[in-house]
C-alpha atoms as a PDB file:
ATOM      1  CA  UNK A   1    -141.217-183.519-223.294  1.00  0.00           C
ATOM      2  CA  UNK A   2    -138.819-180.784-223.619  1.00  0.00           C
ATOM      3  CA  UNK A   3    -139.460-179.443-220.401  1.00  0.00           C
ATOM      4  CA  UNK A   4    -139.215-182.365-218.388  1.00  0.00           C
ATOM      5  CA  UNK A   5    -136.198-183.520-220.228  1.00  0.00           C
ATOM      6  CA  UNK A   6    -134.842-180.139-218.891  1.00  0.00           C
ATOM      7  CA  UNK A   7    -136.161-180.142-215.169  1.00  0.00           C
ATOM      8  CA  UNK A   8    -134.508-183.964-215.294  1.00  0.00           C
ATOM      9  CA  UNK A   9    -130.971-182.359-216.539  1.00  0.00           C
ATOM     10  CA  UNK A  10    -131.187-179.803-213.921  1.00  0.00           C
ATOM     11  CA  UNK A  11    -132.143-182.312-210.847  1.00  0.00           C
ATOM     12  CA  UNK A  12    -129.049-184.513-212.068  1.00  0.00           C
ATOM     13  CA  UNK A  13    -126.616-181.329-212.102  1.00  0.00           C
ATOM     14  CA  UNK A  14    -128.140-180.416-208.520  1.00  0.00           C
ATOM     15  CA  UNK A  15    -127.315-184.113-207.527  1.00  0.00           C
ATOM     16  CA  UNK A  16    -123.905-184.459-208.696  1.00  0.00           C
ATOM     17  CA  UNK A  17    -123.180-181.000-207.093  1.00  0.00           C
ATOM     18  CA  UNK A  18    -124.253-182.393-203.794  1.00  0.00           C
ATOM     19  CA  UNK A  19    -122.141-184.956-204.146  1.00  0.00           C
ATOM     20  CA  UNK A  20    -119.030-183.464-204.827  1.00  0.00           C
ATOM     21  CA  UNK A  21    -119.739-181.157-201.953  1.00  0.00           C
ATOM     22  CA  UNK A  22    -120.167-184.448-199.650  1.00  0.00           C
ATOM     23  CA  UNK A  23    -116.790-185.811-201.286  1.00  0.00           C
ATOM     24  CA  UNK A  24    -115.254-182.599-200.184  1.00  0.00           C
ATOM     25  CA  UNK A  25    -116.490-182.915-197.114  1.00  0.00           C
ATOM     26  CA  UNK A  26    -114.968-186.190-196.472  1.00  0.00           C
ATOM     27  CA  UNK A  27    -111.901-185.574-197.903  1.00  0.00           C
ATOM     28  CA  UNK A  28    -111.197-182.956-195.204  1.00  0.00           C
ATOM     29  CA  UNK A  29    -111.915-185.642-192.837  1.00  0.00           C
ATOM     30  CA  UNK A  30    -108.616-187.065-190.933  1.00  0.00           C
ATOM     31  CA  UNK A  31    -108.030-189.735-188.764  1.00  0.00           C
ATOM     32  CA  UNK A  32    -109.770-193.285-188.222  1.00  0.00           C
ATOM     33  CA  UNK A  33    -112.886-193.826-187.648  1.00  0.00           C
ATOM     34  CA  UNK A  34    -114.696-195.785-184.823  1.00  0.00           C
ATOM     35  CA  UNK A  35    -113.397-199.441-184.323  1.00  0.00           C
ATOM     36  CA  UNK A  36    -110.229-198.516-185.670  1.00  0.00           C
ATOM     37  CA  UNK A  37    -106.627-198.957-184.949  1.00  0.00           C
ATOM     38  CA  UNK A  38    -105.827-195.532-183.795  1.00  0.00           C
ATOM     39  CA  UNK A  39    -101.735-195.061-183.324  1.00  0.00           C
ATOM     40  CA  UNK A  40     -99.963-192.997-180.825  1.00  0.00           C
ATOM     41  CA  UNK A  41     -97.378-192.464-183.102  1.00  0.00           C
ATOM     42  CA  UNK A  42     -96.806-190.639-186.647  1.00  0.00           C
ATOM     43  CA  UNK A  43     -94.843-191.780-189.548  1.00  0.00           C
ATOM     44  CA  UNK A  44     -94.251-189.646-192.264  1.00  0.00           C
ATOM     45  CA  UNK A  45     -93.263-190.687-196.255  1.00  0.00           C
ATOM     46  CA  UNK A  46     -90.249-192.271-197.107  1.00  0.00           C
ATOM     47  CA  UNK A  47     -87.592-194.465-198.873  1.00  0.00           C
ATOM     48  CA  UNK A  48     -88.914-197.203-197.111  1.00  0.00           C
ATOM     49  CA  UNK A  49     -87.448-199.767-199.799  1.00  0.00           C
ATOM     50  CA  UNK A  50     -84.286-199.083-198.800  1.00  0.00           C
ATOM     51  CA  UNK A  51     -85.133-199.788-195.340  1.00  0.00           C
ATOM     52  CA  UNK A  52     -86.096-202.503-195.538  1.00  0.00           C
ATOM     53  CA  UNK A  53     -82.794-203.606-197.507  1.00  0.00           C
ATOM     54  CA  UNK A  54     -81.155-202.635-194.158  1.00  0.00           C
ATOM     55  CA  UNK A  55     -83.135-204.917-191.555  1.00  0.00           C
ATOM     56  CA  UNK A  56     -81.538-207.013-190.093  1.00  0.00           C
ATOM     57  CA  UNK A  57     -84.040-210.335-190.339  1.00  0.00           C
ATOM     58  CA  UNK A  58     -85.248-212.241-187.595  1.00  0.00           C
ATOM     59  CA  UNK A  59     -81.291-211.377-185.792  1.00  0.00           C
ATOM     60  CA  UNK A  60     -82.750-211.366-182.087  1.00  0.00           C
ATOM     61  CA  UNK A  61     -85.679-212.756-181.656  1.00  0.00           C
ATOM     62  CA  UNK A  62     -84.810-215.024-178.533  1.00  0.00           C
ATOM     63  CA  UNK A  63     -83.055-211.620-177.118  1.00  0.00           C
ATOM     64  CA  UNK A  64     -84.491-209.429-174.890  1.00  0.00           C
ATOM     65  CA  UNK A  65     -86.629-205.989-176.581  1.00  0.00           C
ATOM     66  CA  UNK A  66     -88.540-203.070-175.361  1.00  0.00           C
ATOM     67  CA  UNK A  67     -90.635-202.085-178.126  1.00  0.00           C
ATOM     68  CA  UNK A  68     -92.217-198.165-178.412  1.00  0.00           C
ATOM     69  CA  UNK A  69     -95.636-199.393-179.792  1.00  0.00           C
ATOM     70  CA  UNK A  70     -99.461-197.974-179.106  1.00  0.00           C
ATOM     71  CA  UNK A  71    -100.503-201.797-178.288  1.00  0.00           C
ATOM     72  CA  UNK A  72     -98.643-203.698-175.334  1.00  0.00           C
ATOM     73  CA  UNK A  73     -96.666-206.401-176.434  1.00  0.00           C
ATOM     74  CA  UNK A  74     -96.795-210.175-175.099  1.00  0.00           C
ATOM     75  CA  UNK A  75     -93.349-212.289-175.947  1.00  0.00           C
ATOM     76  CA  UNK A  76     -92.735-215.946-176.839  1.00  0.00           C
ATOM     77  CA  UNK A  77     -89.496-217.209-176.352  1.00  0.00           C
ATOM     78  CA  UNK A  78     -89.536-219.995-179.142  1.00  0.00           C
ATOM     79  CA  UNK A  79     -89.894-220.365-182.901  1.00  0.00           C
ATOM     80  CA  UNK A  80     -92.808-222.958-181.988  1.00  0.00           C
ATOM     81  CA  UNK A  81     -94.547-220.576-179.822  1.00  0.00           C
ATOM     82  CA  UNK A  82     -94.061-217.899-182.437  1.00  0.00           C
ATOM     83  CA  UNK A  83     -95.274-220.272-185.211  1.00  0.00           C
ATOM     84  CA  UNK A  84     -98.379-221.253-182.939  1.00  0.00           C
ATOM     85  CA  UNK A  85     -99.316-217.885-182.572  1.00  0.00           C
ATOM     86  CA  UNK A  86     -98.843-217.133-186.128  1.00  0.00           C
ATOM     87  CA  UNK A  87    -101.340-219.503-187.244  1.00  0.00           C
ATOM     88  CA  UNK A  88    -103.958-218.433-185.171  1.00  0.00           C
ATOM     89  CA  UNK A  89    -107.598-217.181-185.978  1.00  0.00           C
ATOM     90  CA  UNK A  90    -106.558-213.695-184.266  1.00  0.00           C
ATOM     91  CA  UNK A  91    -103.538-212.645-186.017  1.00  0.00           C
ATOM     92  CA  UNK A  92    -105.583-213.517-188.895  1.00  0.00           C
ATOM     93  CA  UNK A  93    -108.199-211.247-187.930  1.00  0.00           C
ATOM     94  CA  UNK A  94    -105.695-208.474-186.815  1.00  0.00           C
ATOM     95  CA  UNK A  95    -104.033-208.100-189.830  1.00  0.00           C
ATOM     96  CA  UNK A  96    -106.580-208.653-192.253  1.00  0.00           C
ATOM     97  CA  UNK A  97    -108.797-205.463-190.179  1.00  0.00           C
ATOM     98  CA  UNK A  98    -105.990-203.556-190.256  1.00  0.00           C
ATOM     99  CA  UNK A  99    -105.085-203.551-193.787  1.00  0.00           C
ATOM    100  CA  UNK A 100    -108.828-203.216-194.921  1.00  0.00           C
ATOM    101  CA  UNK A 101    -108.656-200.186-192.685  1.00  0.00           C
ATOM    102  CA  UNK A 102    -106.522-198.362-195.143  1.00  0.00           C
ATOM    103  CA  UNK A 103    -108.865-199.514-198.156  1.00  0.00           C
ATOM    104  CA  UNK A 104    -112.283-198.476-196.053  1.00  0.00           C
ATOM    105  CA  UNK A 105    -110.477-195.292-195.751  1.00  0.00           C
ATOM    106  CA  UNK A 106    -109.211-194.801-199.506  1.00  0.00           C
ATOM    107  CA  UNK A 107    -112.506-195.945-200.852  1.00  0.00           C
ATOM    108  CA  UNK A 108    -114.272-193.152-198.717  1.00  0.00           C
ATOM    109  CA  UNK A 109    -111.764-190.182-198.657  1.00  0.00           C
ATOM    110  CA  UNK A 110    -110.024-190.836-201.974  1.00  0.00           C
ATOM    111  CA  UNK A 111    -111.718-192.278-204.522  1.00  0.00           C
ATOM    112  CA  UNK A 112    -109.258-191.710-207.489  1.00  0.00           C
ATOM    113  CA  UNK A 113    -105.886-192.457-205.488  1.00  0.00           C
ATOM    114  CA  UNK A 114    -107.890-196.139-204.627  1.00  0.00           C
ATOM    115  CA  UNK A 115    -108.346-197.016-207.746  1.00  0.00           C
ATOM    116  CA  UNK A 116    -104.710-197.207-208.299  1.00  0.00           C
ATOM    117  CA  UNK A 117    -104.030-199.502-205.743  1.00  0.00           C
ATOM    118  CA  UNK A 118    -103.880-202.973-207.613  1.00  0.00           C
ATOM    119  CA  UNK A 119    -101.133-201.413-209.858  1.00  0.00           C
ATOM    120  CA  UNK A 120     -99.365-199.771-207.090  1.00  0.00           C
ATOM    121  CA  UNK A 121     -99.568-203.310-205.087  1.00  0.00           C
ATOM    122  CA  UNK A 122     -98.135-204.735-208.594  1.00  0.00           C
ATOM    123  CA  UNK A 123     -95.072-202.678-208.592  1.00  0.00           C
ATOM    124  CA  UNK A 124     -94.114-203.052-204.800  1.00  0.00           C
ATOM    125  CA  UNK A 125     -94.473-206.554-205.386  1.00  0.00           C
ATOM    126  CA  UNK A 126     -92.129-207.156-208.206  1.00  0.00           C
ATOM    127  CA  UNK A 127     -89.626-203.995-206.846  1.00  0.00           C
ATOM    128  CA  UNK A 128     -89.484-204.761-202.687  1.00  0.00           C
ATOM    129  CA  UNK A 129     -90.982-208.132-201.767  1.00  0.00           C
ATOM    130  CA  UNK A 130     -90.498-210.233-204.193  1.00  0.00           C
ATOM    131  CA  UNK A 131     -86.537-209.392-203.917  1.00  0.00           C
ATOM    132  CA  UNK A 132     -86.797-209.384-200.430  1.00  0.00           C
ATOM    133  CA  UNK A 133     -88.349-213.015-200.168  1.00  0.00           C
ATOM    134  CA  UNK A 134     -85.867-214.728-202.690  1.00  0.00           C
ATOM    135  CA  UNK A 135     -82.859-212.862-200.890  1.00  0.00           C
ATOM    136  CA  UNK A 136     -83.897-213.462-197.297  1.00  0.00           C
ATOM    137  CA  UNK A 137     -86.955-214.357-195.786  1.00  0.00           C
ATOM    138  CA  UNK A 138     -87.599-217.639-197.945  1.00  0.00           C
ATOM    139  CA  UNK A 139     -83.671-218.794-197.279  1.00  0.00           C
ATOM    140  CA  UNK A 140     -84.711-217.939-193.708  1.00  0.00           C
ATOM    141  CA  UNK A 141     -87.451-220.089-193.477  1.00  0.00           C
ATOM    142  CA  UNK A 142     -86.488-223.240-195.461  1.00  0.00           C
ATOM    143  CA  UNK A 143     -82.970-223.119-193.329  1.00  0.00           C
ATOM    144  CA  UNK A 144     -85.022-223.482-190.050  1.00  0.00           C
ATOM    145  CA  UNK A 145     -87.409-225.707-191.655  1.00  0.00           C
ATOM    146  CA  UNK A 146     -90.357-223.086-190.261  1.00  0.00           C
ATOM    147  CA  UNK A 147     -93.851-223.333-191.969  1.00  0.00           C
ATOM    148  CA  UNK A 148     -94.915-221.420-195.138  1.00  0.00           C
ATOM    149  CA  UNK A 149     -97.427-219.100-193.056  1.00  0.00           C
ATOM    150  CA  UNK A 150     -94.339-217.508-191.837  1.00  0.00           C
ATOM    151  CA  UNK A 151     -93.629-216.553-195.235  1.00  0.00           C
ATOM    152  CA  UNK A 152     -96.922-215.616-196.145  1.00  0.00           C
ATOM    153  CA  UNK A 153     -97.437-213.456-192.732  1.00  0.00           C
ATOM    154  CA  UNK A 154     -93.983-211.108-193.799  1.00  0.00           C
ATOM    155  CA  UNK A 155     -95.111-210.753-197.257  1.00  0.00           C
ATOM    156  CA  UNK A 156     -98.945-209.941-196.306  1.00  0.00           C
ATOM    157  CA  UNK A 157     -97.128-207.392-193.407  1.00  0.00           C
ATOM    158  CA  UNK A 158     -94.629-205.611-195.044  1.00  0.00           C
ATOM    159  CA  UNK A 159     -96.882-204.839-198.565  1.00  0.00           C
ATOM    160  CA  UNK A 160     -99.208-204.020-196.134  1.00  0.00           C
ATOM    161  CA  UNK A 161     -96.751-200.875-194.598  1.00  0.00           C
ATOM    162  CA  UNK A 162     -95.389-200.261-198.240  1.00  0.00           C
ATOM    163  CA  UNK A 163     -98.945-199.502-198.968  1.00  0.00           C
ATOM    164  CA  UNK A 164     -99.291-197.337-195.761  1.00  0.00           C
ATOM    165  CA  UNK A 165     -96.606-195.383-197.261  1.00  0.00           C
ATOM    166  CA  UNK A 166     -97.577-195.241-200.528  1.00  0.00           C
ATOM    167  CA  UNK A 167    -100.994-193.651-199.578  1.00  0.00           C
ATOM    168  CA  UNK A 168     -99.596-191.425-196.561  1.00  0.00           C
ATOM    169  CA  UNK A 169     -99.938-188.078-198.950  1.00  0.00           C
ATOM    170  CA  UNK A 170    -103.780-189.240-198.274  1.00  0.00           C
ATOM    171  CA  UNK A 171    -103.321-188.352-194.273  1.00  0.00           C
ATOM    172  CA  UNK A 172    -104.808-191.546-193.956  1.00  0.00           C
ATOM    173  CA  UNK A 173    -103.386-192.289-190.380  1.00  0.00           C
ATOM    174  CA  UNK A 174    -103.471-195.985-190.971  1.00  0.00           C
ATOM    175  CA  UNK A 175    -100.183-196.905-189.035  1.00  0.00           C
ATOM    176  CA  UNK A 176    -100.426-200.314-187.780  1.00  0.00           C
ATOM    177  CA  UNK A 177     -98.242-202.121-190.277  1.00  0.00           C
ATOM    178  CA  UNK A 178     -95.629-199.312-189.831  1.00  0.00           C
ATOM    179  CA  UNK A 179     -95.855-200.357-186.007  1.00  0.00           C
ATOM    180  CA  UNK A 180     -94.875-203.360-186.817  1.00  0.00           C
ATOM    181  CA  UNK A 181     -92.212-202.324-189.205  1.00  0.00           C
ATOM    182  CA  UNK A 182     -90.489-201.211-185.955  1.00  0.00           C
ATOM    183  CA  UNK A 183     -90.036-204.341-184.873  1.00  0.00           C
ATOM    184  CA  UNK A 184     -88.998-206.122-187.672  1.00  0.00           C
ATOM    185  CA  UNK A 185     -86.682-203.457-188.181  1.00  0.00           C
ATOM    186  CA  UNK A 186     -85.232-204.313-184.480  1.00  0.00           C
ATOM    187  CA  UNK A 187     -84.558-208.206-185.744  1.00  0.00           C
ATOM    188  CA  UNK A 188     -88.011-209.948-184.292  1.00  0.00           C
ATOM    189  CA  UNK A 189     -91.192-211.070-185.660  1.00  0.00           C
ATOM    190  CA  UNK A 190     -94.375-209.872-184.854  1.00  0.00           C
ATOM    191  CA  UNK A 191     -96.397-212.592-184.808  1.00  0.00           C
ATOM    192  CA  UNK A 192     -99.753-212.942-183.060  1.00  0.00           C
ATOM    193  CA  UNK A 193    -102.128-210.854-181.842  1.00  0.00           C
ATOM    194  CA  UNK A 194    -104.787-211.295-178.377  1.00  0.00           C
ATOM    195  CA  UNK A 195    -107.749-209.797-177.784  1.00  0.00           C
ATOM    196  CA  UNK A 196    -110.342-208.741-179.652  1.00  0.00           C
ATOM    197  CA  UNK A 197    -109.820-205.750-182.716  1.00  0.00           C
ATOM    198  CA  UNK A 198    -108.769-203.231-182.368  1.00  0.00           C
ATOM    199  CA  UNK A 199    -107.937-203.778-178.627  1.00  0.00           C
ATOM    200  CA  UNK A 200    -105.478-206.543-177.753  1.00  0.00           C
ATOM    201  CA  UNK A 201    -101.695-207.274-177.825  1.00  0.00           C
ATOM    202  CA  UNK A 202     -99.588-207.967-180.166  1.00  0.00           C
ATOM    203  CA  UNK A 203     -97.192-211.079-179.869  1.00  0.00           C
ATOM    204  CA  UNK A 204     -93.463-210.586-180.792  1.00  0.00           C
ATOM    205  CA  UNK A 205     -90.918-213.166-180.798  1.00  0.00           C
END
């Protein structure tokens, strides 16, 4: 009994060293995997609270934009058309991929940092975008009587880049959110998406 109880010790030892070695392995993967958003460009860590301070909300959407993005863009010229495409199945789809992207990564790569992620979403919430929808996307919206998905698409977005950021020591190269950052941070509203994931366009009012 003695001697199997060993052999058994020794075959569990073996197994957890093979797994650590196939944990370090991954974690010296970068980049996304198939089916992913891949982004042409590269955003590093920041104060991204305070950038967010400094946007300038919704300003010019009806005004003409060139935006630097990895996707092509397809505009709408009216709050309706932006609210249309806001509701649809494909934004949906879009943004929900994209930020379980980030967690298929963390949950593969870096299996400690993930499991901070409901208190790190906890803090951002009460600290950036809870602030940030009492001061000025909720005023926004109930001054041009827009629909509540509006409200719910910024707040899903931008938590969405603050956890981007908040992971980035992870070289996760999860960027989509901060892609859309951009053009929030221009005064329009991303807002719909075509195609199928991860191909498509995005829609920007």
């Amino acid at each position: 009994m003695a001697k199997r109880g060993g052999v058994g010790k020794a075959n569990r030892l073996r197994t957890e060293e093979a797994e650590a070695l196939v944990r370090e392995s991954l974690n010296s993967v970068y980049g996304p995997g198939p089916g992913d958003f891949v982004s042409k460009r590269s955003f590093g860590s920041g104060d991204m609270a305070e950038e967010l301070r400094r946007i300038p909300w919704f300003a010019h959407c009806e005004e003409p934009r060139e935006f630097d993005l990895t996707m092509p863009v397809e505009r709408v010229k009216s709050w309706s058309q932006a609210m249309r495409a806001l509701k649809s199945r494909a934004w949906e789809t879009a943004t929900l991929e994209a930020r379980n992207q980030l967690t298929a990564y963390l949950s593969q790569h870096h299996r400690e940092r993930n499991r901070e992620w409901n208190k790190i979403t906890d803090r951002l919430k009460r600290g950036v975008v809870n602030p940030l929808t009492k001061e000025a996307w909720e005023p926004f919206r109930l001054e041009h009587e827009l629909d509540v998905k509006l409200l719910h698409s910024i707040q899903w977005n931008i938590l969405a880049a603050l956890m981007e950021n908040a992971y980035s020591d992870c070289r996760h190269g999860c960027f989509f959110f901060h892609e859309l950052l951009t053009v929030y941070a221009a005064g329009h509203l991303p807002c719909g998406w075509i195609g199928k994931w991860p191909q498509g366009k995005l829609v920007v009012y």
